[in-house]
Protein backbone atom coordinates (compact mmCIF):
# COMPACT_ATOMS: atom_id res chain seq x y z
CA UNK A 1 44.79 -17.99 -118.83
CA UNK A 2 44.23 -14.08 -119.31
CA UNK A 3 46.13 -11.89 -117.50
CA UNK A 4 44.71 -8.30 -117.30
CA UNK A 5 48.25 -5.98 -117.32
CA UNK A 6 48.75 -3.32 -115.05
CA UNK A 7 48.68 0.10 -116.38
CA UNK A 8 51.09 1.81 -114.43
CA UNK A 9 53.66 -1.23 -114.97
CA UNK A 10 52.74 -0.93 -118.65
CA UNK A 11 53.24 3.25 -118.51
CA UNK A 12 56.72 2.19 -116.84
CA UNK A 13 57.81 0.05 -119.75
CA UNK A 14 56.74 2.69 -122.09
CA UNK A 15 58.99 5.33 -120.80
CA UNK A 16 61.90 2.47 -120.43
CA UNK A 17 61.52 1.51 -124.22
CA UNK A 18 61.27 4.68 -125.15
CA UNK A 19 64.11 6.02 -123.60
CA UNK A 20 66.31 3.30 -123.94
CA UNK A 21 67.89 3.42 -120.31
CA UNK A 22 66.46 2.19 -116.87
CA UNK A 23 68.01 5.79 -115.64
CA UNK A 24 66.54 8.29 -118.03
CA UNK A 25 62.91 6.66 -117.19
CA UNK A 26 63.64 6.46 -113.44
CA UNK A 27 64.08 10.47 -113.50
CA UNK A 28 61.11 11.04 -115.76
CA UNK A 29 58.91 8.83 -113.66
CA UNK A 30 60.53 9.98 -109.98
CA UNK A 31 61.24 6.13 -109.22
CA UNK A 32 63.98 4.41 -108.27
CA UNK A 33 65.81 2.84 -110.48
CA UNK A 34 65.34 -0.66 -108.65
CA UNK A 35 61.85 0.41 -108.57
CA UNK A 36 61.26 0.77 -112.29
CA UNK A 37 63.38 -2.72 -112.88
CA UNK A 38 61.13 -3.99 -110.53
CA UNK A 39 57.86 -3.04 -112.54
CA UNK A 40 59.71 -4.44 -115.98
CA UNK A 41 60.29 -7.78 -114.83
CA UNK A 42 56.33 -8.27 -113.41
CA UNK A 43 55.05 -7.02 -116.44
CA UNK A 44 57.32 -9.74 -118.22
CA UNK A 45 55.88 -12.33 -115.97
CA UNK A 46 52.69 -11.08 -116.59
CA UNK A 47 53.02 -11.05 -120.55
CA UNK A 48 54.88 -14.48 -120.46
CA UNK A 49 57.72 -13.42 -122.03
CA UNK A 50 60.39 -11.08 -122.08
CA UNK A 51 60.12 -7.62 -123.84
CA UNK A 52 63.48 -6.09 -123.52
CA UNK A 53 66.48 -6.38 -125.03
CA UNK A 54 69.58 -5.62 -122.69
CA UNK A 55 72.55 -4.44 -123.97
CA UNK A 56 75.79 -2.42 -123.26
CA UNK A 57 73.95 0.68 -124.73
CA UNK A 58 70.87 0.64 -122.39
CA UNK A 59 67.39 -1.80 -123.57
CA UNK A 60 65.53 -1.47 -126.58
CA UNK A 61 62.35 -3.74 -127.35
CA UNK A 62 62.49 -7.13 -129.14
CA UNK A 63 59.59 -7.95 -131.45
CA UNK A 64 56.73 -8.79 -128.29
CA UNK A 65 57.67 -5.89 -126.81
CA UNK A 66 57.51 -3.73 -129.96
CA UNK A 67 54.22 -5.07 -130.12
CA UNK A 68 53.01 -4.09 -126.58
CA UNK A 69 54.88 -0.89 -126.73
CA UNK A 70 52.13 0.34 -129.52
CA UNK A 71 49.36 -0.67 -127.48
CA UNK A 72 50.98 1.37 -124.02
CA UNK A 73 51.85 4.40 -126.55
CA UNK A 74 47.99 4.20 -127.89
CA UNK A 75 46.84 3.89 -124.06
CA UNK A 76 49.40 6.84 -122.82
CA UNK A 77 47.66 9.10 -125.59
CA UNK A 78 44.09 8.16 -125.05
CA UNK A 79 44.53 9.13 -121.43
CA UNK A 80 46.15 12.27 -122.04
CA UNK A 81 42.79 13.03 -124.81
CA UNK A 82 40.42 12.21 -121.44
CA UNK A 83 42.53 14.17 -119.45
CA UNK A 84 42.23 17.25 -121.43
CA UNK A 85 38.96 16.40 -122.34
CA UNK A 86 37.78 16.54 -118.81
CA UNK A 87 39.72 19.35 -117.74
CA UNK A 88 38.12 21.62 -120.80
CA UNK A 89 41.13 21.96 -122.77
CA UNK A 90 40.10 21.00 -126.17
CA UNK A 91 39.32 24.88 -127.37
CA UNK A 92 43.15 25.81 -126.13
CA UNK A 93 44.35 28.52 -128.87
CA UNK A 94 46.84 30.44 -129.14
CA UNK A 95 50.17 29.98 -130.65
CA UNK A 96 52.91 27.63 -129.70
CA UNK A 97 56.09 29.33 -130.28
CA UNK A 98 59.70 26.93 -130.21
CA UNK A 99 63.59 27.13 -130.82
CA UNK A 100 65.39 24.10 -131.98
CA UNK A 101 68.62 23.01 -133.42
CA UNK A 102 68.56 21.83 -137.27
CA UNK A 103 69.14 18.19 -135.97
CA UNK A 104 66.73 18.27 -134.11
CA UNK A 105 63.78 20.41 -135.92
CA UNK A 106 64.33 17.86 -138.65
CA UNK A 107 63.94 14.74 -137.00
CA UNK A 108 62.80 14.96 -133.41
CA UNK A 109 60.66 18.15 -133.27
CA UNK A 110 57.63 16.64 -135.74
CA UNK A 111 56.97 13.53 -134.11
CA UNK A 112 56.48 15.75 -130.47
CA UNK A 113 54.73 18.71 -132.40
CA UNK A 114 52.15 15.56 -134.32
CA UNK A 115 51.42 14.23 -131.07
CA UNK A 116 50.98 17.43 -129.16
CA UNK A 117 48.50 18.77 -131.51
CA UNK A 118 46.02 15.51 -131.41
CA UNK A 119 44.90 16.35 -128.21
CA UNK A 120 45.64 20.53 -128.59
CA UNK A 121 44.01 20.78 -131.93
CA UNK A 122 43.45 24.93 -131.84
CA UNK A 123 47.48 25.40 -131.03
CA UNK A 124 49.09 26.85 -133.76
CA UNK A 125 53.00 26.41 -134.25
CA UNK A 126 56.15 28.53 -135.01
CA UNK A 127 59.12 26.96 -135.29
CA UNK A 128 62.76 29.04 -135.12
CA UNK A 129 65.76 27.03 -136.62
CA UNK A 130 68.72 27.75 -135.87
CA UNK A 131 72.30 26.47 -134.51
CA UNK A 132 72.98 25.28 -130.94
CA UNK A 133 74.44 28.92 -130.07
CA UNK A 134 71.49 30.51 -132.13
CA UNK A 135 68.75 29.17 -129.80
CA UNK A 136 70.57 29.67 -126.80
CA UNK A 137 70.83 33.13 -127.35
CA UNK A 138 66.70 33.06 -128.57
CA UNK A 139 66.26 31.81 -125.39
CA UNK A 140 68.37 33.58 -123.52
CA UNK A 141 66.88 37.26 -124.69
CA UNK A 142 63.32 35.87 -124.39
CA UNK A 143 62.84 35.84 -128.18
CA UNK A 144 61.27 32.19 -128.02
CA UNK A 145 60.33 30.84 -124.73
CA UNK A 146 61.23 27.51 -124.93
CA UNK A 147 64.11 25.67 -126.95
CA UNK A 148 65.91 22.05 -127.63
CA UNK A 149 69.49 22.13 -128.67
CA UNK A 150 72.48 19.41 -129.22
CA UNK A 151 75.07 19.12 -127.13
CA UNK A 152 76.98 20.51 -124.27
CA UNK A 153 76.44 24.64 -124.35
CA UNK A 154 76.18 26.72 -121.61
CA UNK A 155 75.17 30.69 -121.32
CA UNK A 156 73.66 32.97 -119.20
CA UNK A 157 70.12 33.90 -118.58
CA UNK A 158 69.01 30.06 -119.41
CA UNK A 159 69.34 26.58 -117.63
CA UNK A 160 69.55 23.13 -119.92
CA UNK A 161 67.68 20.30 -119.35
CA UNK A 162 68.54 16.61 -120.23
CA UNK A 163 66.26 15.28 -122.91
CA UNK A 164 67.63 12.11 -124.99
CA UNK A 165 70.64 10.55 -125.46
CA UNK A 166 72.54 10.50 -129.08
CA UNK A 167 75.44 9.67 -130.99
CA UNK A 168 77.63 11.09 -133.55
CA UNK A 169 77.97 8.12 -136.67
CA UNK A 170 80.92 8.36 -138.78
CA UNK A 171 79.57 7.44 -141.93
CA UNK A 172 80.56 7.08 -145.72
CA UNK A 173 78.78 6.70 -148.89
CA UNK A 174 78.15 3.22 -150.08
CA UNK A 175 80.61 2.79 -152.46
CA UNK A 176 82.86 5.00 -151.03
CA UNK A 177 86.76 5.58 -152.10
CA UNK A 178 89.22 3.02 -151.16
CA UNK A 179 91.14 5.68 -148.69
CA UNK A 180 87.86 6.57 -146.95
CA UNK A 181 86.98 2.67 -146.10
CA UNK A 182 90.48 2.35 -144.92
CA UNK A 183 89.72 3.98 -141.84
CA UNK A 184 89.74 2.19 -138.76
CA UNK A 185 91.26 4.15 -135.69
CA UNK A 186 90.61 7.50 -134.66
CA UNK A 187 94.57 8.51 -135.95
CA UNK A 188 93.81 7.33 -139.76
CA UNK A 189 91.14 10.45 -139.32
CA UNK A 190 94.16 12.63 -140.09
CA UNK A 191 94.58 11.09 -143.77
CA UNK A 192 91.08 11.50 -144.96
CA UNK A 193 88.43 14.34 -145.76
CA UNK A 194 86.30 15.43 -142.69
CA UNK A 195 82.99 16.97 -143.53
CA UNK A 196 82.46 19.34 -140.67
CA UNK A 197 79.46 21.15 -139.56
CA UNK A 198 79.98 25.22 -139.46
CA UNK A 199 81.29 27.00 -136.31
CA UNK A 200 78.79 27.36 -133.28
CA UNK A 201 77.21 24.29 -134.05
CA UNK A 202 76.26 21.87 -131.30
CA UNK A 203 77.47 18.79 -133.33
CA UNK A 204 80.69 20.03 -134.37
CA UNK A 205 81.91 21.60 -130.75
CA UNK A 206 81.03 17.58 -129.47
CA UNK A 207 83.31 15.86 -132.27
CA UNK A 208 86.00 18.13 -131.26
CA UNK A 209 85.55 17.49 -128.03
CA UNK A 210 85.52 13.91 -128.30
CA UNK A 211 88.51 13.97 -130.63
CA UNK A 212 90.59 15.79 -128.34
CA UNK A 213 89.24 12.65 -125.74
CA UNK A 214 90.22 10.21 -127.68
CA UNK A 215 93.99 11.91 -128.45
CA UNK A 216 92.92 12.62 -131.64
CA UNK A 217 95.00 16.19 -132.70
CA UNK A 218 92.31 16.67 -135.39
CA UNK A 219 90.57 20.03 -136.95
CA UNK A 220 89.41 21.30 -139.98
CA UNK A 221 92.43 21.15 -142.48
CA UNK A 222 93.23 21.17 -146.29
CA UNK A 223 90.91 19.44 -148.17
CA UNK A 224 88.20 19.25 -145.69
CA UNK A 225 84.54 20.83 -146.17
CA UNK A 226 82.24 23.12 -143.62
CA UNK A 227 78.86 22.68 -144.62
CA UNK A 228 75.83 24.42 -143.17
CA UNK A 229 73.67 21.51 -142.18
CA UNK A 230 72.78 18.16 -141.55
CA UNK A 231 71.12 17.28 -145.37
CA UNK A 232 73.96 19.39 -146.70
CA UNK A 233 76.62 16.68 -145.08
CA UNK A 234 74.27 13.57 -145.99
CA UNK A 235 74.79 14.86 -149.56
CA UNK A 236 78.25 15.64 -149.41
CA UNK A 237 78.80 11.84 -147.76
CA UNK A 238 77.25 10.02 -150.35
CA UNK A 239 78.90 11.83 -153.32
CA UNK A 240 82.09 10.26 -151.29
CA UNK A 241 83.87 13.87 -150.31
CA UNK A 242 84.69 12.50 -146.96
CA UNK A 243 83.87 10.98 -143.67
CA UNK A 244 80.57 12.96 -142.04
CA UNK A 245 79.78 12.26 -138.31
CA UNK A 246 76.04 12.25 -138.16
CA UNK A 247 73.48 11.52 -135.45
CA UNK A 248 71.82 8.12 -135.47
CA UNK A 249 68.74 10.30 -135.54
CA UNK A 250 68.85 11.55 -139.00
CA UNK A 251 70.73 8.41 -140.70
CA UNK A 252 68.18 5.53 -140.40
CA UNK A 253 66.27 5.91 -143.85
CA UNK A 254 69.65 6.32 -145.87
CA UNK A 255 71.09 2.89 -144.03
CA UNK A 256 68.07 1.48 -144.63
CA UNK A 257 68.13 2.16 -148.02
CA UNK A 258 71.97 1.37 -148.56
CA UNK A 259 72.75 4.77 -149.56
CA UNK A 260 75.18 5.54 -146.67
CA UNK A 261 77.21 3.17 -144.55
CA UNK A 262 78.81 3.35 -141.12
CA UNK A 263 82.24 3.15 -140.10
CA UNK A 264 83.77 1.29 -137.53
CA UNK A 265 86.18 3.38 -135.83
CA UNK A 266 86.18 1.16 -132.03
CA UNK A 267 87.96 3.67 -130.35
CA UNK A 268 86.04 6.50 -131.26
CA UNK A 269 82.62 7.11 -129.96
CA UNK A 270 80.93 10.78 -130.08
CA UNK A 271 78.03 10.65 -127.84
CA UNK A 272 75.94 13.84 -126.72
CA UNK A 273 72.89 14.64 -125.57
CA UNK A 274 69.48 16.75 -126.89
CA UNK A 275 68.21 19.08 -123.97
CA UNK A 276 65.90 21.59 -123.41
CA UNK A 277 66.63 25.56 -123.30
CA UNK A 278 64.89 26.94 -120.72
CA UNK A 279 64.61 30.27 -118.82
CA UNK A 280 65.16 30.57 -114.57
CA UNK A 281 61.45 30.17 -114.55
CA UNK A 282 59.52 27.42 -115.96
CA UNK A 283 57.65 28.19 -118.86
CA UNK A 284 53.93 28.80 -118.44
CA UNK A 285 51.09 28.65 -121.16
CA UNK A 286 51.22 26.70 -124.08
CA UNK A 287 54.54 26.00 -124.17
CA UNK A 288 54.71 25.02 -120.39
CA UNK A 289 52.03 22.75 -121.24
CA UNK A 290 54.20 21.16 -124.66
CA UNK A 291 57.37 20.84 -122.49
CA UNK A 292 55.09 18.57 -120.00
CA UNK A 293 53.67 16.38 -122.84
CA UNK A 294 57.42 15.90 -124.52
CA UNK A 295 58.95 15.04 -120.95
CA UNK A 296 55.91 12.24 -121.30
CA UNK A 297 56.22 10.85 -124.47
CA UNK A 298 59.57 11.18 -125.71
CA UNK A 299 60.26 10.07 -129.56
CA UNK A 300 62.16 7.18 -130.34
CA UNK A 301 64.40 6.49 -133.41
CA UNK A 302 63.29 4.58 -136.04
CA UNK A 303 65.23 1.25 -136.54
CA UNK A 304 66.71 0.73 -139.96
């Protein structure tokens, strides 16, 4: 018997899959978290069949629901089109103007900037790259009007915004030395090469946060390397100079592909978070009107 599915349960699951976590989409959606739970399960009953996987992480979609989450992506966007549409937005112009960390121009960034400029076809885009501190400071002295960064900074003149979730992978090459695979505990860190990234950036002030968590008495020392950026660390990795912590992010062709490997290290887990750099007052204009499409459709990770 056909069921006809009900769009705003279907928008719900969208922002749950894409997020990954019942509470991320409860705040982007102003539900309840009950509420959005609530609107999972009846689109389950309605489909048949379940479309989430639950796990200690959060949910992610199994296959049906990878399925269904391409059709609710394709709906979410053709309704944003008729929005705009309707609301004579199509000739918008003008230039949309951005900060971002390297992590994150590399492999989040695109995918918003793609979908953005579907329905905002006139916008044209300038990108800043820089480190976390770098775009705080754009920000900060009105240079760029709007920013995303990596983990947990703080200055004046700006206010951060939750975006995503992420994690910090320790990861080797492939075939790797014998000392490197011999890691298992965040201690045996001491005996190996760490491949760092340089001072003021977002990713390393979170390992050496969560190093000094875990009791780990761990910085840069003899032998170690401090390299400038994410690629720069992928390369360094895979010629087997060390251990590189990496975000899932920007890892899942090279697992895919066998190039790198991951390294379990149980009582070690680096998680941060991607937010947005904002000024006391909202931004306005194009970029007011990017930030409210990204808090829509937020990007997912590919799976390897």
């Amino acid at each position: 018997m056909f069921t006809r599915l009900d769009p705003r349960r279907l928008e719900t699951f969208r922002v749950v899959a894409t997020t990954g976590q019942v509470s991320a989409a409860s705040r982007l959606l102003h539900l309840s978290q009950p509420a959005v739970t609530a609107q999972v399960r009846q689109l389950e009953r309605e489909c048949g069949r379940p479309l989430l996987v639950r796990t200690a992480r959060g949910v992610r979609p199994n296959e049906a629901g990878r399925v269904l989450l391409e059709y609710a992506q394709r709906l979410h966007h053709l309704l944003e089109e008729a929005a705009t549409a309707v609301a004579g937005e199509e000739e918008v112009g003008g230039e949309l103007v951005l900060a971002a960390s390297t992590t994150l121009a590399s492999y989040v960034v695109p995918d918003l900037l793609a979908s953005f400029l579907r329905v905002h076809r006139g916008v044209q885009v300038r990108l800043e790259v820089g480190n976390t501190e770098q775009v705080l400071a754009w920000v900060g002295e009105e240079r760029v009007p709007l920013g995303l960064v990596e983990g947990h900074a703080r200055a004046a003149r700006i206010r951060l915004e939750h975006y995503l979730d992420d994690e910090l992978i320790p990861v080797v090459a492939a075939r790797a030395p014998a000392e490197l695979m011999r890691v298992r505990t965040g201690k045996d860190l001491h005996d190996v090469p760490l491949l760092w990234r340089e001072s003021g950036s977002g990713s390393r002030a979170v390992l050496e946060r969560a190093l000094r968590q875990a009791g780990v008495r761990r910085g840069p020392q003899t032998g170690d390397l401090q390299l400038g950026s994410t690629e720069a660390i992928k390369g360094a990795v895979a010629a087997g100079l060390g251990v590189g912590f990496l975000s899932r992010w920007s890892i899942q062709d090279e697992l895919a592909s066998g190039r790198l490997r991951t390294l379990p290290i149980p009582d070690l887990r680096v998680k941060r978070a991607f937010s947005w750099v904002l000024p006391v007052d909202a931004p306005s204009g194009i970029a007011g009107r990017f930030l409210r499409h990204a808090r829509a459709v937020p990007p997912l990770p590919s799976a390897p």
